[in-house]
C-alpha atoms as a PDB file:
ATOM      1  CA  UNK A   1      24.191  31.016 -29.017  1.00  0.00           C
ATOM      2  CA  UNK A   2      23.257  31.153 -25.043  1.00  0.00           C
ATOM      3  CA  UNK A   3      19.685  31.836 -26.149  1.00  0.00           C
ATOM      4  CA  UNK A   4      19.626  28.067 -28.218  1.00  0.00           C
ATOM      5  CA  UNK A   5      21.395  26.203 -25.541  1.00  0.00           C
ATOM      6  CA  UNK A   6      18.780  27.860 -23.162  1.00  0.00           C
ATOM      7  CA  UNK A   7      15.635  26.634 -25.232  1.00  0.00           C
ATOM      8  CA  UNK A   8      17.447  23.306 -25.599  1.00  0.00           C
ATOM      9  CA  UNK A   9      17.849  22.654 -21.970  1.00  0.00           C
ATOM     10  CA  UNK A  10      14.222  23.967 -21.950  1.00  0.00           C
ATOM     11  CA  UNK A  11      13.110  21.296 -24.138  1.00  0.00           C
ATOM     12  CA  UNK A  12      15.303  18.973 -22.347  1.00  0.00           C
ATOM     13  CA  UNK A  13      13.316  19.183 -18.839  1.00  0.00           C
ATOM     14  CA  UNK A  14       9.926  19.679 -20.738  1.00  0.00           C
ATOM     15  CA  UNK A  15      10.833  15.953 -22.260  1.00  0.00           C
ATOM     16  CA  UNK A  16      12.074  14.230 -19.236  1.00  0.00           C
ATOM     17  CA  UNK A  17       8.559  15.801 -17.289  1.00  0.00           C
ATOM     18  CA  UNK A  18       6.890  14.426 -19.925  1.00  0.00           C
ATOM     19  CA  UNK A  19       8.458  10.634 -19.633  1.00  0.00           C
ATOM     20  CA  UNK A  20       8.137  11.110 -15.736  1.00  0.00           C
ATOM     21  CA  UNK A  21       4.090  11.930 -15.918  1.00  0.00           C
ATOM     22  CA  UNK A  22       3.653   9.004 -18.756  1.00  0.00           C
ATOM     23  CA  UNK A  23       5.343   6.634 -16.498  1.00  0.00           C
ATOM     24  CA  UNK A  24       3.706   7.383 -13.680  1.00  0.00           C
ATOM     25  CA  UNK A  25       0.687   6.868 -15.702  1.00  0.00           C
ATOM     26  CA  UNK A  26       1.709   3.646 -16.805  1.00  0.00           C
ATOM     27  CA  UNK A  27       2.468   2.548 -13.511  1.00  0.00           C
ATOM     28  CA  UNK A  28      -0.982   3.456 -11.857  1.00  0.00           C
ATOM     29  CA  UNK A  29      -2.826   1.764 -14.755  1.00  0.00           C
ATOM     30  CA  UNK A  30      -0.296  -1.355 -14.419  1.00  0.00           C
ATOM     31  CA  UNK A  31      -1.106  -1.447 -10.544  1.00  0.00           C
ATOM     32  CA  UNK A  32      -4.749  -1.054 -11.092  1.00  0.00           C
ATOM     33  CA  UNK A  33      -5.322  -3.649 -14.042  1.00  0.00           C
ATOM     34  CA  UNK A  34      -2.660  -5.701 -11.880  1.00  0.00           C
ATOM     35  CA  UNK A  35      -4.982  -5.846  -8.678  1.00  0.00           C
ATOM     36  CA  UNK A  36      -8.172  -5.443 -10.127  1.00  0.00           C
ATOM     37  CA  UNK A  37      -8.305  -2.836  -7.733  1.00  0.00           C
ATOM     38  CA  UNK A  38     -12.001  -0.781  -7.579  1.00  0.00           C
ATOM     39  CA  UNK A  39     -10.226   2.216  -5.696  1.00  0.00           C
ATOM     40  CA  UNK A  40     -12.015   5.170  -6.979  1.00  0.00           C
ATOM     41  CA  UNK A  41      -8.986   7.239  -5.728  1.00  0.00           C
ATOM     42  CA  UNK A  42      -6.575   5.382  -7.657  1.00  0.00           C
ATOM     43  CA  UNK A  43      -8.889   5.487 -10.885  1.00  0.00           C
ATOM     44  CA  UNK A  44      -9.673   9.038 -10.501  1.00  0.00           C
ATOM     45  CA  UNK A  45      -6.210  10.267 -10.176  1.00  0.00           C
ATOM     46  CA  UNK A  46      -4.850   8.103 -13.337  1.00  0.00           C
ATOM     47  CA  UNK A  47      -7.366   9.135 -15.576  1.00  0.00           C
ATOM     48  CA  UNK A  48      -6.546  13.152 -14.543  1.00  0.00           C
ATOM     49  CA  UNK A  49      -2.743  12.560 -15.642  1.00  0.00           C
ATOM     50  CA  UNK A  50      -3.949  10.624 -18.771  1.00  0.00           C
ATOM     51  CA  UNK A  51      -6.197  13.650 -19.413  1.00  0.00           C
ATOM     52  CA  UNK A  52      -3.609  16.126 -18.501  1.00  0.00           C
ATOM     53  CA  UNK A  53      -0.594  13.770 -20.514  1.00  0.00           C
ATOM     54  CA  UNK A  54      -2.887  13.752 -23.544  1.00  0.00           C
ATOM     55  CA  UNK A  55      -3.381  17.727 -23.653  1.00  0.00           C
ATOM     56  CA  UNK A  56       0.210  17.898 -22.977  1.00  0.00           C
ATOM     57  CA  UNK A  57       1.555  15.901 -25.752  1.00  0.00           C
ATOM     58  CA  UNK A  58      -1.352  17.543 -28.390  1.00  0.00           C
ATOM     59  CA  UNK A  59      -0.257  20.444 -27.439  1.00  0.00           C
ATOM     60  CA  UNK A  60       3.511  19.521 -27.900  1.00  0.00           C
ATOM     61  CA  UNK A  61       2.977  18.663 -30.833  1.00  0.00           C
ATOM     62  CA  UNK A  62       1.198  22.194 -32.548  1.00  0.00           C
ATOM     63  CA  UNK A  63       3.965  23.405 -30.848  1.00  0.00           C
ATOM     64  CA  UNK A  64       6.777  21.226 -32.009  1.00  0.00           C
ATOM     65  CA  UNK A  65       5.485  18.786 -34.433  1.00  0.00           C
ATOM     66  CA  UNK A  66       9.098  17.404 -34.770  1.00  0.00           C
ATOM     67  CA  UNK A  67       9.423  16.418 -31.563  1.00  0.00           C
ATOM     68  CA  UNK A  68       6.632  13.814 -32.004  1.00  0.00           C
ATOM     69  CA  UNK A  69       7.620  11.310 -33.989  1.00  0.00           C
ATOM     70  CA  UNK A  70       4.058   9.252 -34.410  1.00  0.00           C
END
């Protein structure tokens, strides 16, 4: 019993770092598309967390396929 509510709450922080990283993703794309912006900074560093959010989720999903819903 203590060993499933253990991987639960595991799951349960793996999920909300998950959200976190894809919004924070979403917001640096928003911001850039927003101002038009040419900051290679900016570009570089959302395209690493898109890179790192899409390993992330594939590998979620071998993983735990029913956690992915699409």
């Amino acid at each position: 019993m203590s060993v499933l509510k253990e991987i639960n709450d595991t799951n349960v922080i793996a999920r909300q770092k998950i959200e976190r990283n894809m919004l924070s993703f979403r917001n640096a794309l928003s911001l850039m598309i927003l101002t038009r912006t040419r900051d290679s900074n900016l570009m570089r560093n959302a395209l690493k967390l898109a890179q790192s959010e899409i390993r992330v989720l594939a590998l979620i999903k071998l993983l735990y396929p029913e956690l992915i819903q699409n």
